[in-house]
Protein backbone atom coordinates (compact mmCIF):
# COMPACT_ATOMS: atom_id res chain seq x y z
CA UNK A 1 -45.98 33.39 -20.86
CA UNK A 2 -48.72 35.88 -21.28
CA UNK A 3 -52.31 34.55 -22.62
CA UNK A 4 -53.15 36.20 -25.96
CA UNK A 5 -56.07 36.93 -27.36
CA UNK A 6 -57.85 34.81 -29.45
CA UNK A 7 -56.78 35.90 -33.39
CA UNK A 8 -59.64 34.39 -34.42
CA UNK A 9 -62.17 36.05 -32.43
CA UNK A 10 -60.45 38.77 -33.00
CA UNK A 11 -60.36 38.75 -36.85
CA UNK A 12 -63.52 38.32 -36.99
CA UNK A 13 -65.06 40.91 -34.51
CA UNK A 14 -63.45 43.28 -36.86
CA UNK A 15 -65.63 41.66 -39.91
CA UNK A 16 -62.02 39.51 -41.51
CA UNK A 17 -62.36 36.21 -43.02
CA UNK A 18 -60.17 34.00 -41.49
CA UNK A 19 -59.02 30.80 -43.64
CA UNK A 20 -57.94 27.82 -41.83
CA UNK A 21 -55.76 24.60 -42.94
CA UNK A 22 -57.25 21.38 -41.55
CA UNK A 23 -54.93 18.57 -40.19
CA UNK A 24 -55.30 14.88 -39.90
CA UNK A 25 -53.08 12.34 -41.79
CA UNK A 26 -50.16 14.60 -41.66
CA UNK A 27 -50.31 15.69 -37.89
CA UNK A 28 -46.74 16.17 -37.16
CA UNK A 29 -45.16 19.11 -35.30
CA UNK A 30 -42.79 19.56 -38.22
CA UNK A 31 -45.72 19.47 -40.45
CA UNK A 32 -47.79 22.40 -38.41
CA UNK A 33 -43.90 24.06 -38.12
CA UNK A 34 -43.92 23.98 -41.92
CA UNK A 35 -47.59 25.99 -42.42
CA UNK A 36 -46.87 28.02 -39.61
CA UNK A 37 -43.68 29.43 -41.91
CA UNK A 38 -45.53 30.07 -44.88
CA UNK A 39 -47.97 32.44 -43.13
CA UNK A 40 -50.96 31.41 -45.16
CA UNK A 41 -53.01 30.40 -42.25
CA UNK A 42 -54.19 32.01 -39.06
CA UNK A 43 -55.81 28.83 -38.19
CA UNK A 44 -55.44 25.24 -38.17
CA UNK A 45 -57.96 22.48 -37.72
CA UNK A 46 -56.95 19.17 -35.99
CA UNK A 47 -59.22 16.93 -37.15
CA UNK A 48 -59.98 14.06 -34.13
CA UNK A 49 -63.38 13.24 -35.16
CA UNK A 50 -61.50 10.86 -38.18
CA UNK A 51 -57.96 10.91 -36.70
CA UNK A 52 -56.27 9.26 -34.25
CA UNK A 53 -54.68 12.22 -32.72
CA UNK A 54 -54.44 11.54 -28.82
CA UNK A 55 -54.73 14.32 -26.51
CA UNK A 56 -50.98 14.02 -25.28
CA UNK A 57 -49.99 14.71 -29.40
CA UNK A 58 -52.72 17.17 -29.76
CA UNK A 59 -50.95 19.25 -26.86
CA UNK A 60 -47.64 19.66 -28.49
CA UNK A 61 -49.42 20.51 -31.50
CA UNK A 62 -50.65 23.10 -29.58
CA UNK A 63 -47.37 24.52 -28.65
CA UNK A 64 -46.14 24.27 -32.27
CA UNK A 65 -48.87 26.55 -33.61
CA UNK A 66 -48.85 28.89 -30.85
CA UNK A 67 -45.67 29.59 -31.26
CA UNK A 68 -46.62 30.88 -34.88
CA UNK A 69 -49.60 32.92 -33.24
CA UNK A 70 -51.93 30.22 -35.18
CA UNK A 71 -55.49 30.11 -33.54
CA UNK A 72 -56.12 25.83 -32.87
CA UNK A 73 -59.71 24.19 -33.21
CA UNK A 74 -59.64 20.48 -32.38
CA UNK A 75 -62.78 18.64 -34.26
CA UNK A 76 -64.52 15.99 -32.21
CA UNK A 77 -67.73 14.58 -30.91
CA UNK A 78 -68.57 15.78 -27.92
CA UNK A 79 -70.20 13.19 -26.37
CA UNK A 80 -69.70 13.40 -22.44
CA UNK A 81 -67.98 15.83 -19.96
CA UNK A 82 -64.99 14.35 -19.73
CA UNK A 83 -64.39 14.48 -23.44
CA UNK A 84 -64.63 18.17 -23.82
CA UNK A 85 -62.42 18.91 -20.87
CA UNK A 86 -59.43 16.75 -21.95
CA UNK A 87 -59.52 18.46 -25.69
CA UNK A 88 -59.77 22.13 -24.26
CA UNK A 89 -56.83 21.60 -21.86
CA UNK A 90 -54.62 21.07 -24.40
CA UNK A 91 -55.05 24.55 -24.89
CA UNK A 92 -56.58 24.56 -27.99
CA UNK A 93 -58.64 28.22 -29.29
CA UNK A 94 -61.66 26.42 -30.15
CA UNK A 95 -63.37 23.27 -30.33
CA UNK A 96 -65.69 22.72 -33.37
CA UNK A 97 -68.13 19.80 -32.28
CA UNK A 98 -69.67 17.31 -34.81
CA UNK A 99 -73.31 16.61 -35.30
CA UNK A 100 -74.78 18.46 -33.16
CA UNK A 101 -78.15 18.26 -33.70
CA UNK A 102 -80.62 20.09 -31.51
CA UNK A 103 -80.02 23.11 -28.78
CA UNK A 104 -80.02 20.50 -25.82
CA UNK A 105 -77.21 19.17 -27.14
CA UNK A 106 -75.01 22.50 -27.62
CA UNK A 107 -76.50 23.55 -24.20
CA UNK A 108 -74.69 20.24 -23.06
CA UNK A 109 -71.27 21.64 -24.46
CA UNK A 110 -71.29 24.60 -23.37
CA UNK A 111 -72.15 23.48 -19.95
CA UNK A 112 -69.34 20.93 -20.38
CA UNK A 113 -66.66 23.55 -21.35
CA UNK A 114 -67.28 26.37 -19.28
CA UNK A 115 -66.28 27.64 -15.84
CA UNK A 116 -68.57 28.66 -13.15
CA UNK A 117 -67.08 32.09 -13.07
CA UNK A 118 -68.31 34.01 -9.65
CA UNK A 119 -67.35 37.66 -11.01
CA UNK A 120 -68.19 36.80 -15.09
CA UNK A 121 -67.69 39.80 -17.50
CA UNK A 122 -70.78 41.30 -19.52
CA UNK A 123 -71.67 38.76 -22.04
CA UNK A 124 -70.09 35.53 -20.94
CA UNK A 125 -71.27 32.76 -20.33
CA UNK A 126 -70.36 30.38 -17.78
CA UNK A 127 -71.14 26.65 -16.90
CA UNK A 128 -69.75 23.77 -14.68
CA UNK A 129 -66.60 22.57 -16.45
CA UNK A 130 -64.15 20.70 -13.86
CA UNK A 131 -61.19 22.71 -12.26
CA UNK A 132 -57.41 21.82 -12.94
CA UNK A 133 -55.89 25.52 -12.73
CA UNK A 134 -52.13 23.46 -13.46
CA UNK A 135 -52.45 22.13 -17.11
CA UNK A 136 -50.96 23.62 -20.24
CA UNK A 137 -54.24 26.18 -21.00
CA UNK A 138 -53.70 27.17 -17.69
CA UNK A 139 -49.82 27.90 -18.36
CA UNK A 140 -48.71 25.32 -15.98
CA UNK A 141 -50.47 27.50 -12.39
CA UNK A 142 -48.33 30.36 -13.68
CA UNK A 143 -51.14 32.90 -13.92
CA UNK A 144 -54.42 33.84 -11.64
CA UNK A 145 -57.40 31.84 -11.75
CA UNK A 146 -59.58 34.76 -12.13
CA UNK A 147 -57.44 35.28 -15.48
CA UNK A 148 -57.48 31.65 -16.38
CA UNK A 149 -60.59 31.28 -15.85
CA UNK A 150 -62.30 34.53 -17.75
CA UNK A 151 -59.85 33.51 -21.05
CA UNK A 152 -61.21 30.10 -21.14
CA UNK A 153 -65.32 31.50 -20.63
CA UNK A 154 -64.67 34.49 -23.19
CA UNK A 155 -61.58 33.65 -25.49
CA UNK A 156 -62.03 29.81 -26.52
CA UNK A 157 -64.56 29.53 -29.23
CA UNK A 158 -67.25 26.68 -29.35
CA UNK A 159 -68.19 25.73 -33.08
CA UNK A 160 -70.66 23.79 -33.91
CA UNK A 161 -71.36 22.16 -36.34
CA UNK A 162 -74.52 21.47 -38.68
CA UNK A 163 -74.23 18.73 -40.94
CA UNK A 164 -77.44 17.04 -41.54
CA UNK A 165 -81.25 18.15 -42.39
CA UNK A 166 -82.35 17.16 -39.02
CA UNK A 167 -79.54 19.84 -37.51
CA UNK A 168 -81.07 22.30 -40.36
CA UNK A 169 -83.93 22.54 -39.15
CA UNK A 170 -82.77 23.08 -35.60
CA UNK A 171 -80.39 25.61 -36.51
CA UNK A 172 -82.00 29.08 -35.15
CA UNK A 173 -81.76 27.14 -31.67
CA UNK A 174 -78.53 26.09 -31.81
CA UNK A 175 -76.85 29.27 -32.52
CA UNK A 176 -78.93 30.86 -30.21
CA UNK A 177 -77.54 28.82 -27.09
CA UNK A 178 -75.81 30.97 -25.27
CA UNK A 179 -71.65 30.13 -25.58
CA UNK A 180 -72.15 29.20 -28.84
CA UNK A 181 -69.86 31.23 -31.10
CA UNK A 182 -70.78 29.96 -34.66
CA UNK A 183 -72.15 26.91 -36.80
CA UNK A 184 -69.68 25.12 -39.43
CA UNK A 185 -71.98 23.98 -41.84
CA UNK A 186 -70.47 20.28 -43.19
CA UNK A 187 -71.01 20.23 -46.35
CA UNK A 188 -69.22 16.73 -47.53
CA UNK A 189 -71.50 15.23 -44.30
CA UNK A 190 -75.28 16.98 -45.61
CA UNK A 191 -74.77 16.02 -49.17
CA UNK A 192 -74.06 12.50 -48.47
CA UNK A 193 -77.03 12.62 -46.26
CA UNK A 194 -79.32 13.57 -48.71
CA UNK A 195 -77.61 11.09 -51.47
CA UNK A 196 -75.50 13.93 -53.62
CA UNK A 197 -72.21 12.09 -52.16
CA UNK A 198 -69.50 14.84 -53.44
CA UNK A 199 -71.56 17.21 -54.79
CA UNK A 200 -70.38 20.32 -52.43
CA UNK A 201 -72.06 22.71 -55.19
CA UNK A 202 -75.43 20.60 -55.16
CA UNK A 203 -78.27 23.83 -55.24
CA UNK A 204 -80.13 21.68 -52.15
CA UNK A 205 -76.41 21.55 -50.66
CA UNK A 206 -76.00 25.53 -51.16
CA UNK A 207 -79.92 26.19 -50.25
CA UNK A 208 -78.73 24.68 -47.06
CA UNK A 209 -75.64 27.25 -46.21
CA UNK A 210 -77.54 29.81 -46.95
CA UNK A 211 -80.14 28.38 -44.56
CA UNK A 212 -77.16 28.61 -41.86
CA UNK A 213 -75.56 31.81 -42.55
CA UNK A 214 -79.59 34.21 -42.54
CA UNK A 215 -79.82 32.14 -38.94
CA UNK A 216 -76.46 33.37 -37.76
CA UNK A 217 -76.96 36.41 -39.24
CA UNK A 218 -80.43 36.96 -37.27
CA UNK A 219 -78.75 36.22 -34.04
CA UNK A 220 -75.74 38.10 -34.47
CA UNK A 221 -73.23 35.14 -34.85
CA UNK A 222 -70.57 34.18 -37.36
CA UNK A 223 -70.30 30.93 -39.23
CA UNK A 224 -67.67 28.87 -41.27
CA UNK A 225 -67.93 26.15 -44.04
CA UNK A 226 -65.22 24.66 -46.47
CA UNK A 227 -64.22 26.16 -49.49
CA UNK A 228 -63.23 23.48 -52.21
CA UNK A 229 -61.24 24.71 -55.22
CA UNK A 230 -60.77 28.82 -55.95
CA UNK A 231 -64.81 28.89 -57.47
CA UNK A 232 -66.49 26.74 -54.53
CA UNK A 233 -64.57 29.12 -52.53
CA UNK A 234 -65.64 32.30 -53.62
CA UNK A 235 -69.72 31.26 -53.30
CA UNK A 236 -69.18 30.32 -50.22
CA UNK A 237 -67.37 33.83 -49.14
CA UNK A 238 -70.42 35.67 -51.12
CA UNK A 239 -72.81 33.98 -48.79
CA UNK A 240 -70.48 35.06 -45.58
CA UNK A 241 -68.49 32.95 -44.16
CA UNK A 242 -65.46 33.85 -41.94
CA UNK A 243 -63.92 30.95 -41.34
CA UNK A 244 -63.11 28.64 -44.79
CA UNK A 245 -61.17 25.72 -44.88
CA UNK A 246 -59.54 25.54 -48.50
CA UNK A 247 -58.18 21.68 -47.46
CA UNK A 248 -55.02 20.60 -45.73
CA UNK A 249 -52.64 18.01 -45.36
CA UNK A 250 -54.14 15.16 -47.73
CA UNK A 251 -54.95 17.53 -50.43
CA UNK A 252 -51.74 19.34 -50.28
CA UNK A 253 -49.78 16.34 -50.49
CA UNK A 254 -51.47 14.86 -53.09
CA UNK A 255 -52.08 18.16 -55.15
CA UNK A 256 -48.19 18.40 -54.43
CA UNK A 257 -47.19 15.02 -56.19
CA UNK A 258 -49.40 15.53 -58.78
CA UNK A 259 -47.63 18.74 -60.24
CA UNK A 260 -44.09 16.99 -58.72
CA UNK A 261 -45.16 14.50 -61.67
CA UNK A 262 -45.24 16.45 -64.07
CA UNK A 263 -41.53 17.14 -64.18
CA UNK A 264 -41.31 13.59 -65.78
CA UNK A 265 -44.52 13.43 -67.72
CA UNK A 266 -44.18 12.02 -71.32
CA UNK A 267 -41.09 10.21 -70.41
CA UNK A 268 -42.75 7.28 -69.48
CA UNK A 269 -43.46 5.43 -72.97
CA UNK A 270 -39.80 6.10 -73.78
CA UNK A 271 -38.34 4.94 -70.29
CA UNK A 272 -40.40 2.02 -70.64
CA UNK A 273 -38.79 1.58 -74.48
CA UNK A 274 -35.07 2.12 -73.26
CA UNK A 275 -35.81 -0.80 -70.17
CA UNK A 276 -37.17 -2.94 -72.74
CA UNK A 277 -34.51 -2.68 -75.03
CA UNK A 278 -32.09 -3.50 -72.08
CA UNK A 279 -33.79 -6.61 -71.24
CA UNK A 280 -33.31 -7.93 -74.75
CA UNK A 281 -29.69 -6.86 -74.72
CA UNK A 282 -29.08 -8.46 -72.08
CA UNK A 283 -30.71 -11.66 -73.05
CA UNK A 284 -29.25 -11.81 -76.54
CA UNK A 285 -25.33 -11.73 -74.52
CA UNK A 286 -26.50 -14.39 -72.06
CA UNK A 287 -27.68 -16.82 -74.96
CA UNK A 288 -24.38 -16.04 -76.66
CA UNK A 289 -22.31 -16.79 -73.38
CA UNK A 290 -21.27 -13.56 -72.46
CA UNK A 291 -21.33 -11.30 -69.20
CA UNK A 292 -23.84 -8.81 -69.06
CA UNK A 293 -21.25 -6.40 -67.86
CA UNK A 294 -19.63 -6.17 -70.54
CA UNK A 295 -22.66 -4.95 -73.05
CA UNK A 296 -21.93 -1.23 -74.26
């Protein structure tokens, strides 16, 4: 099988706003089958950093949403070498790492998930990421490693992410490390952080995305954030984000049962009545002697 390009890299090179559906509790391949159907999303976002997903899952995963030309990102904390390498050979399209804080650290990733590429195009960058030219990125040995090798420095995106005022005010030298694709600015992280727990639309909250989208803007970068509920959504488009994350799994299936509900709301009080009046039936024949069964 051919590599493809990377459709998010791709969407957005040509200025698109890509929306992506974020998976955790729910991470099933019939569940990515299902959103790959609809066609809503180009992306989907396996969430590891609060997930159990292990890598062996993650990879089928993989497969699932490939085979609906859906762009993966795998959320983690990239803490070590090893780390990194097991999550991008899953073949994931990007890896979106959490609190990162400083430009040493994203230097660290991008060393971590890079090759050392001796004939690199113009533009990429390259690093000292450990060889294994027979896993599933790789497409089992089935292709070059000069080809392997340039797709995984030039098409796999590294995200990361800036979720705390510490990060903020690192944030022109983060996206400035070179590999670095974007920042995802964590909203739900910052505003607990500074003591707004929930408050996605707090103006210190919203001072600080715009904070991260003039610094990717001044190096030429893109950025992504989430996008809770249709008027959340549209500031945070306004201010320029490509990638938004509307929810996923939980608040689908939750949002889901919620209006599922509603095809019996009202009928409670008067279930509850007819149950009651049931019980007493049924105790008013047994005090008189007679089988329940035969009460009409």
């Amino acid at each position: 099988m051919p590599l493809h390009p990377n459709r998010l890299l791709a969407d957005i090179s040509a200025g698109k706003v890509q929306n992506v559906y974020v998976c955790g509790n729910h991470a099933t391949t019939r569940h990515i089958d299902f959103v790959g159907e609809t066609g809503h999303f180009p992306a989907i976002w396996f969430d590891l950093e609060h997930f159990d997903i292990p890598i062996r899952q993650l990879a089928t995963l993989n497969m699932v949403a490939h085979a609906h030309r859906m762009t993966t990102i795998a959320r983690f904390k990239a803490t070590n070498y090893q780390n990194v390498q097991r999550v991008l050979e899953t073949g994931v399209g990007a890896i979106m790492c959490a609190m990162v804080e400083n430009a040493e650290e994203a230097a660290n990733i991008v060393r971590w998930a890079k090759f050392n590429n001796p004939s690199p195009r113009e533009g990429e960058t390259t690093g000292q990421r450990g060889w294994n030219g027979g896993g599933v990125d790789a497409r089992y040995g089935t292709i070059s490693a000069a080809e392997y090798v340039s797709y995984q420095n030039t098409e796999v995106a590294i995200l990361c992410q800036v979720e705390t005022e510490e990060a903020l005010e690192k944030v022109d030298e983060i996206i400035a490390t070179p590999g670095v694709n974007a920042i995802f600015f964590g909203p739900g992280d910052f505003a607990h952080r500074i003591g707004h727990l929930g408050q996605l639309n707090h103006p210190r909250v919203m001072h600080a995305m715009e904070t991260v989208a003039k610094a990717c803007q001044r190096h030429s970068k893109w950025w992504g954030t989430l996008g809770i509920g249709r008027e959340h959504y549209q500031k945070v488009r306004a201010l320029g984000a490509q990638l938004i994350c509307p929810g996923g799994d939980t608040r689908v299936m939750l949002n889901g049962i919620r209006e599922l509900a509603k095809t019996f709301e009202g009928y409670g009080a008067e279930q509850e009545q007819t149950v009651v009046s049931l019980d007493k039936a049924e105790a008013h024949a047994l005090a008189n002697g007679r089988n329940v069964g035969t009460i009409s």
